[in-house]
PDB file of N, CA and C in Angstrom:
ATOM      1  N   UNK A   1     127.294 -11.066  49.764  1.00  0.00           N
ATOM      2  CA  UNK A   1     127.628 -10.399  50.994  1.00  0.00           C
ATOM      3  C   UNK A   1     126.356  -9.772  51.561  1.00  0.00           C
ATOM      4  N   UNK A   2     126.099  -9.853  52.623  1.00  0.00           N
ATOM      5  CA  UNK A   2     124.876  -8.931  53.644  1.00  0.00           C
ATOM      6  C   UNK A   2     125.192  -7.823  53.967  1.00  0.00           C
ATOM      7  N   UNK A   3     124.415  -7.197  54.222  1.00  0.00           N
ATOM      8  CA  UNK A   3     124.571  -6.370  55.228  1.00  0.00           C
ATOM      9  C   UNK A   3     125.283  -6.254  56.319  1.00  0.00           C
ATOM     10  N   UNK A   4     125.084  -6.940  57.090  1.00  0.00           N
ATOM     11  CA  UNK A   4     125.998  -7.524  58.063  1.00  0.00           C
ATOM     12  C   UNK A   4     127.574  -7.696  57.900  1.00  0.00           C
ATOM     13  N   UNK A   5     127.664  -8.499  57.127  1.00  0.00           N
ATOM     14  CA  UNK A   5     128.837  -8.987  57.027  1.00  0.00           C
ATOM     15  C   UNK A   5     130.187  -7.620  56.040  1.00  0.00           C
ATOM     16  N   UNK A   6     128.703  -6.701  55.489  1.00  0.00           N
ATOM     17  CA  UNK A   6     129.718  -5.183  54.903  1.00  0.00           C
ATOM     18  C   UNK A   6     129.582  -4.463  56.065  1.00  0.00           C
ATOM     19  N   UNK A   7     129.307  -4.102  57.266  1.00  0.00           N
ATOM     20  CA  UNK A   7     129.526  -3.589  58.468  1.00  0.00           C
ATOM     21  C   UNK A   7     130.276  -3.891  59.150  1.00  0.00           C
ATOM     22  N   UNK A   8     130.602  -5.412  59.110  1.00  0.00           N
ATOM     23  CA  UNK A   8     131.768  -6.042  59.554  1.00  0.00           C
ATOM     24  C   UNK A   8     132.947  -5.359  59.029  1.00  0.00           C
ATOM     25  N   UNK A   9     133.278  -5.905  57.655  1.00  0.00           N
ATOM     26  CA  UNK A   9     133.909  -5.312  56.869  1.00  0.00           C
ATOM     27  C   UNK A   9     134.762  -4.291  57.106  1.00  0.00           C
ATOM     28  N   UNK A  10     133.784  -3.164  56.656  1.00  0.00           N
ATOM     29  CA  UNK A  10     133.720  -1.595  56.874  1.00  0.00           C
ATOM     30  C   UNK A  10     134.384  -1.234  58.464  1.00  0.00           C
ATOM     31  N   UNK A  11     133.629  -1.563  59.200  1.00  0.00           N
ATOM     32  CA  UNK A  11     134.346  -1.801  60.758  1.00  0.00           C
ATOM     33  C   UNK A  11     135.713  -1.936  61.045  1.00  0.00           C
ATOM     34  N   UNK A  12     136.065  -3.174  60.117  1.00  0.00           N
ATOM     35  CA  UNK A  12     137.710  -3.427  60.273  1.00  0.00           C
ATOM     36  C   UNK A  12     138.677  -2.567  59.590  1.00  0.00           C
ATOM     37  N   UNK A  13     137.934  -2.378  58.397  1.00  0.00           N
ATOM     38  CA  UNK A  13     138.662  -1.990  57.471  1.00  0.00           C
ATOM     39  C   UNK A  13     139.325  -0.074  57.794  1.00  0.00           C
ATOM     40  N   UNK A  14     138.243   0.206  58.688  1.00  0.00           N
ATOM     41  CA  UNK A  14     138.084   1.868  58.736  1.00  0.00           C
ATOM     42  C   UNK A  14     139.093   1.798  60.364  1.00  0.00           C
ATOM     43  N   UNK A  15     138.771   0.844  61.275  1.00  0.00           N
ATOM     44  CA  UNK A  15     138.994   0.803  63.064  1.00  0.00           C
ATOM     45  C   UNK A  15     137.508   1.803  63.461  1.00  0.00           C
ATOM     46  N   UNK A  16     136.410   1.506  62.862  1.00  0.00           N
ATOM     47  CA  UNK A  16     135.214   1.737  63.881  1.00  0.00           C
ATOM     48  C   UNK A  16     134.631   0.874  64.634  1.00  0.00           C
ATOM     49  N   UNK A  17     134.079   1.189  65.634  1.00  0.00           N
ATOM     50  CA  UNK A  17     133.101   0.034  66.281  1.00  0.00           C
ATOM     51  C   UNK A  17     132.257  -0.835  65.600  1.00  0.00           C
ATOM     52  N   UNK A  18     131.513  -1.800  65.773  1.00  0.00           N
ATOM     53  CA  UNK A  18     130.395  -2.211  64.606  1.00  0.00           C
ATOM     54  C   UNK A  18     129.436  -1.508  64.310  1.00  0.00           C
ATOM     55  N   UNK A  19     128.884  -0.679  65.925  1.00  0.00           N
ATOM     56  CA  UNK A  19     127.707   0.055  65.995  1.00  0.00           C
ATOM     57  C   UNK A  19     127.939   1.313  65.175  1.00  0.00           C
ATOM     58  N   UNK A  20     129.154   2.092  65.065  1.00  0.00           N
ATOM     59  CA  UNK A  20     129.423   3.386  64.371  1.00  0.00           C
ATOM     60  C   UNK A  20     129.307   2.499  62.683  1.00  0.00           C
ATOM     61  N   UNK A  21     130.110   1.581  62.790  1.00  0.00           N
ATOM     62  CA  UNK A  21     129.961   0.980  61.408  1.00  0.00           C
ATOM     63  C   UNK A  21     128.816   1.103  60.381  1.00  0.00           C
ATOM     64  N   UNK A  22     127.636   0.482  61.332  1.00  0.00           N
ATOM     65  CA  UNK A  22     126.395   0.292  61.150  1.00  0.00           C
ATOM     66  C   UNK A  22     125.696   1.255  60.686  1.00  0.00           C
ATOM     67  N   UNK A  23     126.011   2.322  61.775  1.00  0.00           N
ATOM     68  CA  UNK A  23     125.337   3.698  61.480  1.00  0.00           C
ATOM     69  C   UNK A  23     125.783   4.191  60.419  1.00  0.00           C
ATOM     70  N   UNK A  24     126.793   4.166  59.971  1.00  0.00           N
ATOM     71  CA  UNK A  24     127.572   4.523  58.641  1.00  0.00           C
ATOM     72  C   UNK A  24     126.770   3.981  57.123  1.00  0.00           C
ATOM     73  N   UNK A  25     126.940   2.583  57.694  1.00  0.00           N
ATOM     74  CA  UNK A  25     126.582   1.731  56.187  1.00  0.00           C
ATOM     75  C   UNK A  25     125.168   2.280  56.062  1.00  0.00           C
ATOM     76  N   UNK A  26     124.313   2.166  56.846  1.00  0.00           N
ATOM     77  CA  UNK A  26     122.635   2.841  57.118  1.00  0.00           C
ATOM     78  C   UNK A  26     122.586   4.311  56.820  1.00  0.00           C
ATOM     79  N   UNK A  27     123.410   5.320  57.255  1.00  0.00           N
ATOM     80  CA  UNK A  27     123.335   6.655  56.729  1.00  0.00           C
ATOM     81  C   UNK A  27     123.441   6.282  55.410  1.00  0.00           C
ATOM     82  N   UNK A  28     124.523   5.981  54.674  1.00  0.00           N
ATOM     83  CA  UNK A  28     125.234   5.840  53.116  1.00  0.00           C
ATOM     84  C   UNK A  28     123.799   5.775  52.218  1.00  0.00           C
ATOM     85  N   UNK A  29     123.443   4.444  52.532  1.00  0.00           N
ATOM     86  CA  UNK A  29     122.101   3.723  52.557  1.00  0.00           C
ATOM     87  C   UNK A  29     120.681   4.448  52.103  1.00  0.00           C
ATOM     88  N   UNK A  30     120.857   4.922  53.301  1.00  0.00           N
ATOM     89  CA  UNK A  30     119.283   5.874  53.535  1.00  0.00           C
ATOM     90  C   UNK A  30     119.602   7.495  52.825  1.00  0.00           C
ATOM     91  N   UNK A  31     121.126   7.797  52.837  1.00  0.00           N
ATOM     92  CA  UNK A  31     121.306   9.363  51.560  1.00  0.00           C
ATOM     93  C   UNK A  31     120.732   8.882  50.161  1.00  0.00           C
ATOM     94  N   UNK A  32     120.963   7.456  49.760  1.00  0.00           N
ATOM     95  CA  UNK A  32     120.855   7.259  47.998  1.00  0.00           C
ATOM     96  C   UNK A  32     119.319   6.812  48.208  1.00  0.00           C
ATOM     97  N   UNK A  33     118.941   6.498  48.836  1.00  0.00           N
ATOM     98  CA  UNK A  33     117.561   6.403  49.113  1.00  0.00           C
ATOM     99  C   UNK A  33     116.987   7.451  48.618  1.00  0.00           C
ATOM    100  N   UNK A  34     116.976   8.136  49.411  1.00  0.00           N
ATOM    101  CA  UNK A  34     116.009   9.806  49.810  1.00  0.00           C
ATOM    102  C   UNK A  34     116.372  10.605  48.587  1.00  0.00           C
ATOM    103  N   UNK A  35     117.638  10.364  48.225  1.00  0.00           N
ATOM    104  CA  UNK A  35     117.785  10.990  46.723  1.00  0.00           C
ATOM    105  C   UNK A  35     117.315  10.618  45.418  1.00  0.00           C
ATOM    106  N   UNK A  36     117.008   9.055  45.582  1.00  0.00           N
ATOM    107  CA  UNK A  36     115.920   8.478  44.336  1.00  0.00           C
ATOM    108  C   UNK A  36     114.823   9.079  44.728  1.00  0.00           C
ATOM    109  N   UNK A  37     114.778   8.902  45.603  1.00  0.00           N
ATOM    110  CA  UNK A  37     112.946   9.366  45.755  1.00  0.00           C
ATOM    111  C   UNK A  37     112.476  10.635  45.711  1.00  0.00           C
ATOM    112  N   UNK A  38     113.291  11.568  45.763  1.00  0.00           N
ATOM    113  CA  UNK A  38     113.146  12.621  45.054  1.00  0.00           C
ATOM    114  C   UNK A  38     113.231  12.909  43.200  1.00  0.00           C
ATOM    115  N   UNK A  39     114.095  11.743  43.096  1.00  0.00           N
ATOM    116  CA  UNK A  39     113.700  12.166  41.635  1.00  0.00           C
ATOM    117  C   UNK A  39     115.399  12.324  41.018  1.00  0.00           C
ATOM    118  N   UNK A  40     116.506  12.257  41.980  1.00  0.00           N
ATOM    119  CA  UNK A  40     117.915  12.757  41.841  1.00  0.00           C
ATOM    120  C   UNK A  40     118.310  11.407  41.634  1.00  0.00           C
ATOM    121  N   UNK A  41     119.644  11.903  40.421  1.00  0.00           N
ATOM    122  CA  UNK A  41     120.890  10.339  40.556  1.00  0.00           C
ATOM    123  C   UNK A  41     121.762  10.803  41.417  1.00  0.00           C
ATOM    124  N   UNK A  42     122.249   9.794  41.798  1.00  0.00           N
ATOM    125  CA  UNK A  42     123.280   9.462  42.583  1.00  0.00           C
ATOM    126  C   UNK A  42     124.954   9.137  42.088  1.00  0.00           C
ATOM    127  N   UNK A  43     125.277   9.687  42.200  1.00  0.00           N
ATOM    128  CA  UNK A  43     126.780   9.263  41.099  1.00  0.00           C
ATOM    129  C   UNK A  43     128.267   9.204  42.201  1.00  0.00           C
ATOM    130  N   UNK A  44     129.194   7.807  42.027  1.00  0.00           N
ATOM    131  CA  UNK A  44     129.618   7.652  43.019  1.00  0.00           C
ATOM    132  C   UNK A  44     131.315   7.181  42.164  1.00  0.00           C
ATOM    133  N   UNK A  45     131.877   8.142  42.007  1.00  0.00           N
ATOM    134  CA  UNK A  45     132.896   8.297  41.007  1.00  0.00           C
ATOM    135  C   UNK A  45     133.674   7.065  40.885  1.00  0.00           C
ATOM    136  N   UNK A  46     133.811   6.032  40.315  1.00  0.00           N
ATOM    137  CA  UNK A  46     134.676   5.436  40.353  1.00  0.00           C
ATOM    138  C   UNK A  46     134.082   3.714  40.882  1.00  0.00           C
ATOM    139  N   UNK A  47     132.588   3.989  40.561  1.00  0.00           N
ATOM    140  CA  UNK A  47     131.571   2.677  40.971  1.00  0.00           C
ATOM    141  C   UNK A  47     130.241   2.877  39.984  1.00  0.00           C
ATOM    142  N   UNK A  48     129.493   3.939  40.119  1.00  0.00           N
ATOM    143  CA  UNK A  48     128.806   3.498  39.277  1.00  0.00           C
ATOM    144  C   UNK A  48     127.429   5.275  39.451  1.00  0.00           C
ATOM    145  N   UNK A  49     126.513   4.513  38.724  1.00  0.00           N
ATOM    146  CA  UNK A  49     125.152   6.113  39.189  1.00  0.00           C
ATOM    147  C   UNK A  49     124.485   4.914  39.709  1.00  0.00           C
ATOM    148  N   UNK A  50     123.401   5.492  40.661  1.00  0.00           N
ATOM    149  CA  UNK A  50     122.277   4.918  40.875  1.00  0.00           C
ATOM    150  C   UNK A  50     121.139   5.826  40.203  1.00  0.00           C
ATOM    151  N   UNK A  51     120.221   6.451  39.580  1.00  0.00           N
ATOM    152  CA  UNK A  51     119.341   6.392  39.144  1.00  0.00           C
ATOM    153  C   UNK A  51     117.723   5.738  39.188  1.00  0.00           C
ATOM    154  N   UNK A  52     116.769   6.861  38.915  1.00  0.00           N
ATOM    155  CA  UNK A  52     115.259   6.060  38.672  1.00  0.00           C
ATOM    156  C   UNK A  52     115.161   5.971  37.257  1.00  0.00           C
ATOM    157  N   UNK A  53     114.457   5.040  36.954  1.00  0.00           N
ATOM    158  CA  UNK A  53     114.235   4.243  35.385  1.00  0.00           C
ATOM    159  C   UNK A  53     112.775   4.278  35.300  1.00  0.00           C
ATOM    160  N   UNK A  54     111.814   5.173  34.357  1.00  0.00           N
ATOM    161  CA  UNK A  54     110.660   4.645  33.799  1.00  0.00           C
ATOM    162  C   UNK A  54     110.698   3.896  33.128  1.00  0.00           C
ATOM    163  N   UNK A  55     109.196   2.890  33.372  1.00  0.00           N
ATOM    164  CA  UNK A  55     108.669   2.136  32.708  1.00  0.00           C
ATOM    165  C   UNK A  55     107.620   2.379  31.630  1.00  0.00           C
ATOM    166  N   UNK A  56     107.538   1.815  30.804  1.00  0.00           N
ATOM    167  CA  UNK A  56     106.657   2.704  29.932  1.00  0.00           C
ATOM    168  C   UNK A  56     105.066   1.744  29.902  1.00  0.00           C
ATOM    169  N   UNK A  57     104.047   2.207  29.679  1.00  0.00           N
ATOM    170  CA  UNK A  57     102.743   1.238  29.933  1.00  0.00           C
ATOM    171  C   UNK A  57     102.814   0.257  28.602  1.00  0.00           C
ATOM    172  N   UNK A  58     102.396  -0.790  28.581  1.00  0.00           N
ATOM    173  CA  UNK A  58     102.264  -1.849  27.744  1.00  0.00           C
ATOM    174  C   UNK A  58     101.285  -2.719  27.601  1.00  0.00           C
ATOM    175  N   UNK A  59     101.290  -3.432  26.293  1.00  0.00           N
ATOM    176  CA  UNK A  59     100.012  -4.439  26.717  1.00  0.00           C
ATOM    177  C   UNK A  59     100.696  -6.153  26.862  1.00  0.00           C
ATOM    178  N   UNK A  60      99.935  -6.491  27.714  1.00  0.00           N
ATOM    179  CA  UNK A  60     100.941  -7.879  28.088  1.00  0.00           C
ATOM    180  C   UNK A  60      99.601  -9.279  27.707  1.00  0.00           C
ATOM    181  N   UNK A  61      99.908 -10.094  28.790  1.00  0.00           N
ATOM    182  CA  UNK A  61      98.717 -11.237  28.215  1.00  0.00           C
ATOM    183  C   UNK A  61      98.622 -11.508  29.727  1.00  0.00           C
ATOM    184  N   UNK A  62      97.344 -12.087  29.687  1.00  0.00           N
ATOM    185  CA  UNK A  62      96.848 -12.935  30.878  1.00  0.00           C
ATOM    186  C   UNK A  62      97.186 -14.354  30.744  1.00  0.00           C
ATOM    187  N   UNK A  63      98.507 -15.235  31.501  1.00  0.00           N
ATOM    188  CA  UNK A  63      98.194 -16.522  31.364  1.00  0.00           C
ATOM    189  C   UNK A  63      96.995 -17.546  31.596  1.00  0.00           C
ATOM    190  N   UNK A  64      96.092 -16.881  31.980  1.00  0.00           N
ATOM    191  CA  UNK A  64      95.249 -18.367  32.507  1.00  0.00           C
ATOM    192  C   UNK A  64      93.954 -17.730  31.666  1.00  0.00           C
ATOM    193  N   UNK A  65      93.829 -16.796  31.237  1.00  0.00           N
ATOM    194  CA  UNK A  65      92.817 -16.279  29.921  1.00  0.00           C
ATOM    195  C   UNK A  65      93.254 -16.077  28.889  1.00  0.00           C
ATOM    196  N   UNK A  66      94.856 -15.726  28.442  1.00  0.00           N
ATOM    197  CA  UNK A  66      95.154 -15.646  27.432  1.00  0.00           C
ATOM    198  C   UNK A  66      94.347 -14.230  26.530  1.00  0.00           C
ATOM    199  N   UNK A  67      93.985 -13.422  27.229  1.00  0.00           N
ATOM    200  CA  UNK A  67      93.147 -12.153  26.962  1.00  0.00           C
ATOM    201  C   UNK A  67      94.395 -11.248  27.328  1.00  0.00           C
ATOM    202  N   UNK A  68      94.493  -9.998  26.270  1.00  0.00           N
ATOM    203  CA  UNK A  68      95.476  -8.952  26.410  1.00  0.00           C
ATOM    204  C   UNK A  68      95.010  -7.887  27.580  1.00  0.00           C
ATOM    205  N   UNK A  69      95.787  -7.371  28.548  1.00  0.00           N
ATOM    206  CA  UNK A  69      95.770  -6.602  29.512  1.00  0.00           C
ATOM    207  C   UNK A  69      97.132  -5.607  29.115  1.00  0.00           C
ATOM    208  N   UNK A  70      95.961  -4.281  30.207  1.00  0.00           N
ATOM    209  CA  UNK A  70      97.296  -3.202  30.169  1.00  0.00           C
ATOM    210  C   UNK A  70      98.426  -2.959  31.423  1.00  0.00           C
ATOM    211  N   UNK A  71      99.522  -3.225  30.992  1.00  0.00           N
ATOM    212  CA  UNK A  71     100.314  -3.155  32.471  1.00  0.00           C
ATOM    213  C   UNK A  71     100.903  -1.392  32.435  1.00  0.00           C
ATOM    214  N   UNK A  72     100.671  -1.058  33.750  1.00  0.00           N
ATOM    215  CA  UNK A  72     100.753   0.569  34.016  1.00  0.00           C
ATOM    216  C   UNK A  72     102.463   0.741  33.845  1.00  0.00           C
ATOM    217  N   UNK A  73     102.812   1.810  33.459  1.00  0.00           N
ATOM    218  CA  UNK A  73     104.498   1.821  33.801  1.00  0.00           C
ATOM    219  C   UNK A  73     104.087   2.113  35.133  1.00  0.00           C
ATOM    220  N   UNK A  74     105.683   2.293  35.352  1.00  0.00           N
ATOM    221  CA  UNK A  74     106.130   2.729  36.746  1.00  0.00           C
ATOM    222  C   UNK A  74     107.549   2.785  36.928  1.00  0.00           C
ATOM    223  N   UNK A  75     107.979   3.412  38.161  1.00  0.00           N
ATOM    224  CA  UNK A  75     109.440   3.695  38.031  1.00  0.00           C
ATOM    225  C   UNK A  75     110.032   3.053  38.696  1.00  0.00           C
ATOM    226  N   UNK A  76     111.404   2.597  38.754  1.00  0.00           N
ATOM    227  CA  UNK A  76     111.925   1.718  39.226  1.00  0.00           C
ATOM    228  C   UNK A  76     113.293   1.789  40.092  1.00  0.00           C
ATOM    229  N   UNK A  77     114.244   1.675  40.342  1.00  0.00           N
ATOM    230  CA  UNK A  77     115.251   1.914  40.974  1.00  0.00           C
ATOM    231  C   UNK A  77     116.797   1.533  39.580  1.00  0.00           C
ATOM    232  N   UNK A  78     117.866   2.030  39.290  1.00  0.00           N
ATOM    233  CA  UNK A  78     118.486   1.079  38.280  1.00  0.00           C
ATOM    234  C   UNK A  78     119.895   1.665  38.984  1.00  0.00           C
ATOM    235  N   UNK A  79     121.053   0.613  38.270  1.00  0.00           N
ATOM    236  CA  UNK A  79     122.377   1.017  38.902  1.00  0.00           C
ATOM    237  C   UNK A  79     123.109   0.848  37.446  1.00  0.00           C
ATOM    238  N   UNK A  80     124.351   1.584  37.234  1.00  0.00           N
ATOM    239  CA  UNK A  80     124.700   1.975  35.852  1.00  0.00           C
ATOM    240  C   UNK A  80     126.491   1.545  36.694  1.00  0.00           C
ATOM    241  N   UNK A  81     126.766   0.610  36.034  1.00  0.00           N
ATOM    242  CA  UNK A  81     127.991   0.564  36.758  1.00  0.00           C
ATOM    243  C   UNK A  81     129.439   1.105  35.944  1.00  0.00           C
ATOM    244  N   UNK A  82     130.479   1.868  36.787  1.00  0.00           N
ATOM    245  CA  UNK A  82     131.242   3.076  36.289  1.00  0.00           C
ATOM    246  C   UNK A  82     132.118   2.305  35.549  1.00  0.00           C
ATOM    247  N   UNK A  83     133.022   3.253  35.197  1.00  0.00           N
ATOM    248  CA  UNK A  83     134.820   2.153  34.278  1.00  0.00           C
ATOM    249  C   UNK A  83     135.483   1.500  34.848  1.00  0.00           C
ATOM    250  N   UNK A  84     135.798   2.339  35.816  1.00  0.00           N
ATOM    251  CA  UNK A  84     136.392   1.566  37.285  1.00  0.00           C
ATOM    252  C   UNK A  84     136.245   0.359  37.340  1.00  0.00           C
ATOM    253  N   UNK A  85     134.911   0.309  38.058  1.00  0.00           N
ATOM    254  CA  UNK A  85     134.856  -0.865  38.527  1.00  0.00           C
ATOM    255  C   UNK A  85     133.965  -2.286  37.333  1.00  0.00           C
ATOM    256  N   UNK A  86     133.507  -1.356  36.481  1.00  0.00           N
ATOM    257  CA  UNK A  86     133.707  -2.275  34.979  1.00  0.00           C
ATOM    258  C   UNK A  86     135.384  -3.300  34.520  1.00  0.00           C
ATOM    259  N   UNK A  87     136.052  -2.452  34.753  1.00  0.00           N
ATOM    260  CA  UNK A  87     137.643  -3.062  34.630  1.00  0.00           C
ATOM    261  C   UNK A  87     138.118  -3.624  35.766  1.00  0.00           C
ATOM    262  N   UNK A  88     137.733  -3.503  36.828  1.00  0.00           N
ATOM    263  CA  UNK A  88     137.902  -4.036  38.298  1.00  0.00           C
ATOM    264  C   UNK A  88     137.683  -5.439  37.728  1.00  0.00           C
ATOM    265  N   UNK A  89     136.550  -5.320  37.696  1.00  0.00           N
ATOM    266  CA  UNK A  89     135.629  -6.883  37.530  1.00  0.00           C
ATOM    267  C   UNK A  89     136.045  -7.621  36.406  1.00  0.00           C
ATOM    268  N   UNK A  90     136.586  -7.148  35.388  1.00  0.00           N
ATOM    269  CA  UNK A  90     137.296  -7.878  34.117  1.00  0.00           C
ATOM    270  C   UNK A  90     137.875  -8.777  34.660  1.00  0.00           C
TER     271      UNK A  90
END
């Protein structure tokens, strides 16, 4: 599913316009955003957390030298999905 086509969706499903739709799915969107990036989970009862995930630094290989390199961690974005919709999906 797109973007698009969950604005659609959402649109019918609620009786908003597409454009209020839009603005909706994009607010939703841009709150779990701004809250990873601060450093906050996101927890959405009955679906799942969104969460940031460190990476931890490692040593990996160079394919075309085959010489060990260090890869930096870094943090990542992760989604932890709830009971709900764990059993939904069963």
């Amino acid at each position: 599913m797109t973007k698009n086509e969950l604005v659609e969706r959402v649109a019918k499903k609620v009786g908003l316009t597409k454009k209020a739709a839009f603005e909706t799915v994009n607010a939703v969107f841009g709150n779990i955003r701004d809250a990873l990036a601060k450093g906050d989970k996101v927890v959405v009862s009955g679906f799942g957390t969104f969460k940031i995930r460190q990476r931890a630094t490692r040593t990996g290989r160079n394919p075309q030298t085959g010489s060990s390199i260090k890869i930096a961690g870094h943090k990542l974005p992760g989604f932890t999905a709830g009971k709900a919709l764990k059993r939904f999906i069963k």
